[in-house]
Protein backbone atom coordinates (compact mmCIF):
# COMPACT_ATOMS: atom_id res chain seq x y z
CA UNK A 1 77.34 -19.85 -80.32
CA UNK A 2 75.21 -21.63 -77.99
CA UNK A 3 74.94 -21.02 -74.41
CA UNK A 4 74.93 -22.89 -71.15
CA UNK A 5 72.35 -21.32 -68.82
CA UNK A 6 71.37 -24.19 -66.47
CA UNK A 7 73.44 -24.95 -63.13
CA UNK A 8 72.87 -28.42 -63.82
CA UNK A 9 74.75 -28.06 -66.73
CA UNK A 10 77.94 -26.46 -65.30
CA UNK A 11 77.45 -28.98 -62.41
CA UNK A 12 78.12 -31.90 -64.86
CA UNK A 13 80.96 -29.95 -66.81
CA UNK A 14 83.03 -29.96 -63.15
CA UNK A 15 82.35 -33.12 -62.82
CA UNK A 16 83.63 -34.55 -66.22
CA UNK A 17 86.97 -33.69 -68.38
CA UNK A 18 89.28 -31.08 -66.80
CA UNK A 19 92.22 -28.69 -68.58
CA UNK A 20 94.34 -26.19 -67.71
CA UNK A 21 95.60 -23.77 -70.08
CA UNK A 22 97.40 -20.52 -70.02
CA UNK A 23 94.88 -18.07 -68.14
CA UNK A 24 92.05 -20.30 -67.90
CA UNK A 25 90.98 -23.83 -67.14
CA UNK A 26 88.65 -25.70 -69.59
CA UNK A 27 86.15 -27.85 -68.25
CA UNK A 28 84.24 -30.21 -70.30
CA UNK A 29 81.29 -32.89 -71.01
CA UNK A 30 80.15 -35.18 -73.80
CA UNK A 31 76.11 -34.87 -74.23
CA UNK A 32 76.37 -37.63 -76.47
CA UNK A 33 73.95 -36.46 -78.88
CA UNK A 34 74.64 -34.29 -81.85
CA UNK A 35 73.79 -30.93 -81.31
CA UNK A 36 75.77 -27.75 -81.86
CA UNK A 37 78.50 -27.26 -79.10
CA UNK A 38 77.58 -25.04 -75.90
CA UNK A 39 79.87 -22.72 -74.28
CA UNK A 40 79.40 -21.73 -70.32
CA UNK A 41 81.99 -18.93 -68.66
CA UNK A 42 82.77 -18.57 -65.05
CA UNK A 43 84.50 -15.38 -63.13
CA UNK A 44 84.46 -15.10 -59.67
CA UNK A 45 84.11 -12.41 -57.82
CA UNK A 46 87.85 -12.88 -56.24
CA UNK A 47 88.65 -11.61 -59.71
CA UNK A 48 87.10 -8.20 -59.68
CA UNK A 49 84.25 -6.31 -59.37
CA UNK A 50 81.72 -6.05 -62.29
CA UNK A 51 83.49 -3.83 -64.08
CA UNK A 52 86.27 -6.06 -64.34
CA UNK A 53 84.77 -9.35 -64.52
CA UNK A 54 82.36 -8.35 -67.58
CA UNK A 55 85.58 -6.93 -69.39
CA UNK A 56 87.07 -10.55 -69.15
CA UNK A 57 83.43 -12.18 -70.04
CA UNK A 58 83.93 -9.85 -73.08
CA UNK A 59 87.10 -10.78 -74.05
CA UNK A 60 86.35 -14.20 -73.42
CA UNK A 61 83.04 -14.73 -75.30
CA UNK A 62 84.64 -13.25 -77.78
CA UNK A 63 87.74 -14.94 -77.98
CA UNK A 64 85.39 -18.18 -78.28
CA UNK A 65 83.54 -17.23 -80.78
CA UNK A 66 86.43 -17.19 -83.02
CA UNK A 67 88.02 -20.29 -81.48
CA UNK A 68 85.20 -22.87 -80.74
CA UNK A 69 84.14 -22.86 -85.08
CA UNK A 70 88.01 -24.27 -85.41
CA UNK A 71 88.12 -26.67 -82.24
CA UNK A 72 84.92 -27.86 -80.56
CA UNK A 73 83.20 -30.92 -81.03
CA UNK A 74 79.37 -31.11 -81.57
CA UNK A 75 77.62 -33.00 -78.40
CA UNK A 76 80.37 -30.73 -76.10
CA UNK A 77 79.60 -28.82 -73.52
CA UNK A 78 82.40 -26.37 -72.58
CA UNK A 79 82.76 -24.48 -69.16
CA UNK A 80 85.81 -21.93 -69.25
CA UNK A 81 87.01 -21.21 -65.68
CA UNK A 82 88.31 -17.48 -66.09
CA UNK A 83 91.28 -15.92 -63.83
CA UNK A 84 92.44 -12.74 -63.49
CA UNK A 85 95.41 -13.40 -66.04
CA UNK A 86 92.88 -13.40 -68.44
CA UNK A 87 92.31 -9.54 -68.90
CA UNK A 88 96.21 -8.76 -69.53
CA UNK A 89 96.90 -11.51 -72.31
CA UNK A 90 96.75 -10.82 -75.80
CA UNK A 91 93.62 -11.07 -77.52
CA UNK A 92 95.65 -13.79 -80.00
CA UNK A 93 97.14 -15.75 -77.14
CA UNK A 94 93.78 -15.96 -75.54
CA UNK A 95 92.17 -17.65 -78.49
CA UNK A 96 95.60 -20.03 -79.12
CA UNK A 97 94.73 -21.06 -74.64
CA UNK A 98 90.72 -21.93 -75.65
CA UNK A 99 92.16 -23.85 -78.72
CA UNK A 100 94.76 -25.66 -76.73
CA UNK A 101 92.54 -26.62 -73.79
CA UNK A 102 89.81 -27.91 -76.07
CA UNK A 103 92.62 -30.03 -78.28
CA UNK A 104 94.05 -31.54 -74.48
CA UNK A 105 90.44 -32.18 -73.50
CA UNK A 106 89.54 -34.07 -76.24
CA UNK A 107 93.12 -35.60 -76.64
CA UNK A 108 93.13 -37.44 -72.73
CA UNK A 109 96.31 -35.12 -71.60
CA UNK A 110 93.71 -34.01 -68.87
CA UNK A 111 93.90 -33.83 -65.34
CA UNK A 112 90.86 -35.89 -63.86
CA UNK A 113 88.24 -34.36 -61.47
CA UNK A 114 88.66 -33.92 -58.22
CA UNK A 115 87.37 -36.63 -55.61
CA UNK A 116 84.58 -35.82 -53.39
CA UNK A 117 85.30 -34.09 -50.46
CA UNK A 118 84.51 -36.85 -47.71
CA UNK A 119 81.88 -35.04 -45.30
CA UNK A 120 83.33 -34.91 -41.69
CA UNK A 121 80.87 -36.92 -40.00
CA UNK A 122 82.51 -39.42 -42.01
CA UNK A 123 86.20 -39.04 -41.42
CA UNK A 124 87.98 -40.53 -38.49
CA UNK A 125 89.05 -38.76 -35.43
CA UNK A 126 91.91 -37.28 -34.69
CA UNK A 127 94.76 -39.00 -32.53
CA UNK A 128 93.78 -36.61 -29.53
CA UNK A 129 90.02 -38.12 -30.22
CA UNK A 130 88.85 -34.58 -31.46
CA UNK A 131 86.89 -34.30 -34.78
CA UNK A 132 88.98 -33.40 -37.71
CA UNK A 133 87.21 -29.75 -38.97
């Protein structure tokens, strides 16, 4: 299992194909080239502290490992958005969510990336003339 270790990387998995799916939301990118596929995870620290968030990386790493042999797509890069959820399912059910998130990524039942947050020198004012914050 490959890993994503570059920010840039994760940048440009937010930016592209989005899923939710059970306890997690699947983020995605085609590389377009043919290498092996590369797996990034994510747990903030609104989940836990260490203790808790390396227990989900655990589970999840190795929930991928079984799952991304059976689903991924070489030339993917795949960024899995932990929550806290995560730690209680089943072991099974977490590698059926990685599974199903992959399938609706590469299927088009995605939801599409955010837009960019306009910056507020940008937006209008306010009816009482006031900058909006």
């Amino acid at each position: 299992m490959h890993r994503l270790v570059k920010r840039k990387d994760f940048l440009a998995a937010a930016s592209a194909l989005r899923a939710n799916s059970g306890p997690l939301l699947l983020q995605g990118r085609d590389r377009a080239d043919e290498a092996p596929a590369r797996i990034g995870l994510t747990i903030t620290k609104k989940h836990g502290n260490a203790v808790v968030r390396n227990r989900i990386r655990r589970r999840l790493r190795a929930a991928a490992r079984d799952a991304l042999p059976r689903a991924a797509k070489d030339g993917f890069d795949y960024v899995i958005v932990a929550r806290r959820a995560a730690l209680g399912t089943p072991f099974t059910a977490l590698i059926h969510d990685i599974e199903r998130g992959i399938a609706r990524l590469h299927s088009g039942s995605r939801r599409p990336p955010k837009p960019a947050r306009a910056d507020a020198a940008q937006r209008p004012p306010r009816a009482d003339g006031e900058p909006l914050p």
